[in-house]
Protein backbone atom coordinates (compact mmCIF):
# COMPACT_ATOMS: atom_id res chain seq x y z
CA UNK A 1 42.49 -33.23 -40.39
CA UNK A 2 39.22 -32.54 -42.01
CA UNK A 3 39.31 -35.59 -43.87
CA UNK A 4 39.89 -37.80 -40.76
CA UNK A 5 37.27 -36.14 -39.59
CA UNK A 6 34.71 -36.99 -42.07
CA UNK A 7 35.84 -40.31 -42.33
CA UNK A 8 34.94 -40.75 -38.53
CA UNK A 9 31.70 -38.92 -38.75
CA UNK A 10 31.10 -41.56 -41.62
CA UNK A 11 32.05 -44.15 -39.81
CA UNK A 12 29.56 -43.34 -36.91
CA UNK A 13 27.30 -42.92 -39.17
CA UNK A 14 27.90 -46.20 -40.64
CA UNK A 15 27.84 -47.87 -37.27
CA UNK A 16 24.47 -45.58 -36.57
CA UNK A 17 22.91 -47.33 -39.34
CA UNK A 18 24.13 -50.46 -38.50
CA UNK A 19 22.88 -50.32 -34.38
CA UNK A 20 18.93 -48.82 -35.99
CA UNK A 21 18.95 -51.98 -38.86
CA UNK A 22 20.02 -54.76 -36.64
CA UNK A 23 18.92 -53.56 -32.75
CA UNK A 24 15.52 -51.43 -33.92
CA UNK A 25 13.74 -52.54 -30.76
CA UNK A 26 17.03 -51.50 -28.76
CA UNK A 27 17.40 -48.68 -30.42
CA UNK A 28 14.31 -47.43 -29.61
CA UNK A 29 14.38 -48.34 -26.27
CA UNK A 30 17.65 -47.17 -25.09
CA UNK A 31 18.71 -43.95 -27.04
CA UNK A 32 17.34 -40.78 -24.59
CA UNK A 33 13.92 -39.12 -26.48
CA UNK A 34 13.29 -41.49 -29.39
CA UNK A 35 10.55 -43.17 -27.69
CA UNK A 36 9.10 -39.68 -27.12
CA UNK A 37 8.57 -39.63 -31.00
CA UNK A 38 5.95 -41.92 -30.54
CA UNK A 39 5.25 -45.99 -31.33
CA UNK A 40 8.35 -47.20 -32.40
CA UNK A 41 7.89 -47.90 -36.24
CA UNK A 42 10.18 -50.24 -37.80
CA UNK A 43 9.91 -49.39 -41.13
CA UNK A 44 10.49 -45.80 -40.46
CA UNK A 45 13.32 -46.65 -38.57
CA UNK A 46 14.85 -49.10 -40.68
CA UNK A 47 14.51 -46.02 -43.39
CA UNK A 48 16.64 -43.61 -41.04
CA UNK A 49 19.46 -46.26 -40.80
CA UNK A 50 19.68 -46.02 -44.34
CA UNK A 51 19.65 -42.48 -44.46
CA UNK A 52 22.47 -43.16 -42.23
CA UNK A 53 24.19 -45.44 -44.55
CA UNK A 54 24.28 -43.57 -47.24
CA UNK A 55 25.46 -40.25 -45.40
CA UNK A 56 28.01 -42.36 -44.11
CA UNK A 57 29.71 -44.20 -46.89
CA UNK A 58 29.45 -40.87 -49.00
CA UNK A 59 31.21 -38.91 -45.97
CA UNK A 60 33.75 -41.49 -46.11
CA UNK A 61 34.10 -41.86 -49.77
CA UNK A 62 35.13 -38.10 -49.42
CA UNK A 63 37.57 -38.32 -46.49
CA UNK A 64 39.32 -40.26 -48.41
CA UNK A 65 39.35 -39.37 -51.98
CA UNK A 66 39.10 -35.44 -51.07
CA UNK A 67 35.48 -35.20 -53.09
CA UNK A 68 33.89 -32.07 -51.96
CA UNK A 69 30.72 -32.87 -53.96
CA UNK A 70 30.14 -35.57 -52.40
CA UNK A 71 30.83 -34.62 -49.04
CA UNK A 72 28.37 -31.75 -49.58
CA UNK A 73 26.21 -34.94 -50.15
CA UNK A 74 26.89 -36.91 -47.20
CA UNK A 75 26.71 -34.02 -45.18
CA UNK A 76 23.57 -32.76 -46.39
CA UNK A 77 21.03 -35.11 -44.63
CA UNK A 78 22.33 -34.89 -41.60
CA UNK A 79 22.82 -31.09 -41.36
CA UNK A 80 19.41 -30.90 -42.55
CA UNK A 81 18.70 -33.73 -39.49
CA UNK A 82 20.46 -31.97 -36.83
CA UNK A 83 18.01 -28.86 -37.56
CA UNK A 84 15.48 -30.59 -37.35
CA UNK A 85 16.33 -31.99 -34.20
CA UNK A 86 17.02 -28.32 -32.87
CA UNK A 87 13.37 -27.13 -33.99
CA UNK A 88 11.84 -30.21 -31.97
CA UNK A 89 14.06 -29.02 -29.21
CA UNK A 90 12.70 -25.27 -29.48
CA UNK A 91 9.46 -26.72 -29.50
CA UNK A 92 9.60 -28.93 -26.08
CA UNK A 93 10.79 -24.91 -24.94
CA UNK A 94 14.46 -25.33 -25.19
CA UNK A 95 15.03 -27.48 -22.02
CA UNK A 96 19.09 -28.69 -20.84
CA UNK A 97 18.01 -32.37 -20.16
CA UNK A 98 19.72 -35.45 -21.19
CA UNK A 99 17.91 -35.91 -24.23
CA UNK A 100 19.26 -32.17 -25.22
CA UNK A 101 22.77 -33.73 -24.60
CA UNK A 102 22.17 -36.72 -26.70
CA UNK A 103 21.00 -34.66 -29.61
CA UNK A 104 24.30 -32.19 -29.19
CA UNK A 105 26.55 -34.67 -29.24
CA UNK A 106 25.35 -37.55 -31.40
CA UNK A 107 23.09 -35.43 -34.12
CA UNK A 108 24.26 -31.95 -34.62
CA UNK A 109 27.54 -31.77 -33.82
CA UNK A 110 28.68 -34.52 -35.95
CA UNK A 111 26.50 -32.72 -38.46
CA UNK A 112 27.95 -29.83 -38.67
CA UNK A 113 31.54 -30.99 -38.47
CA UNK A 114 31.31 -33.05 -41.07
CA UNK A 115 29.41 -30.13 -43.03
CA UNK A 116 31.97 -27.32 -42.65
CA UNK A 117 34.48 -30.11 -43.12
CA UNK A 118 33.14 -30.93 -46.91
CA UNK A 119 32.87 -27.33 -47.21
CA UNK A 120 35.93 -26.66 -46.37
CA UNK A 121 37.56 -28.93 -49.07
CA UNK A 122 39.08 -27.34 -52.44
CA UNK A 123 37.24 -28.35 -55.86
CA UNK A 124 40.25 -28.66 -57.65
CA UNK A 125 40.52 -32.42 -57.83
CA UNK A 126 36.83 -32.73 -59.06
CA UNK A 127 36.97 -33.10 -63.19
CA UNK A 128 34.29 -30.28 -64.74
């Protein structure tokens, strides 16, 4: 199970990458609180999707080989992205709003799933 699961959180993280690359302007537009960030800056965001990418394919490359190291990896940006996105939530004081939603379901909680999934997986197919 925890290998289908970090193949899917790949796999939206793949397809996250994809939307932010090809649809920035949509992107920006559409997804609740990233205009709130500010101007929307291409570059920037073109550098998150391949954040993205690379979490994903990693998360995936896992999945399916059963490589804890580097689903540590893949995991790693976006646990350390989904706490982010909890200390800007503490900071605009916590509110339950759409945007809050957004975050909980489409940052951290694929996050951490796919965290305590890599976690979860044995070493002992990993050559030392």
């Amino acid at each position: 199970m925890r290998n289908l699961l970090m193949i899917g959180i790949g796999g939206l993280s793949v397809m996250t990458a994809a939307y932010m690359w090809s649809a920035t302007q949509h992107w920006y537009d559409t997804i609740p609180g990233v205009s709130f960030t500010g101007p929307l800056n291409s570059h920037f965001a073109k550098d998150v999707a391949l954040a993205y990418l690379t979490s994903g394919v990693a998360l995936i490359w896992a999945g399916v080989k059963q490589d804890r190291y580097i689903g540590l990896f893949g995991a790693g940006w976006l646990a350390l992205h989904a706490l982010f996105h909890i200390w800007i939530w503490v900071h605009r004081g916590a509110p339950v709003d759409l945007v809050a939603l957004v975050n909980l379901t489409g940052i951290q909680l694929p996050a951490f799933i796919g965290l305590a999934s890599a976690i979860s997986l044995t070493s002992e197919k990993v050559k030392t």
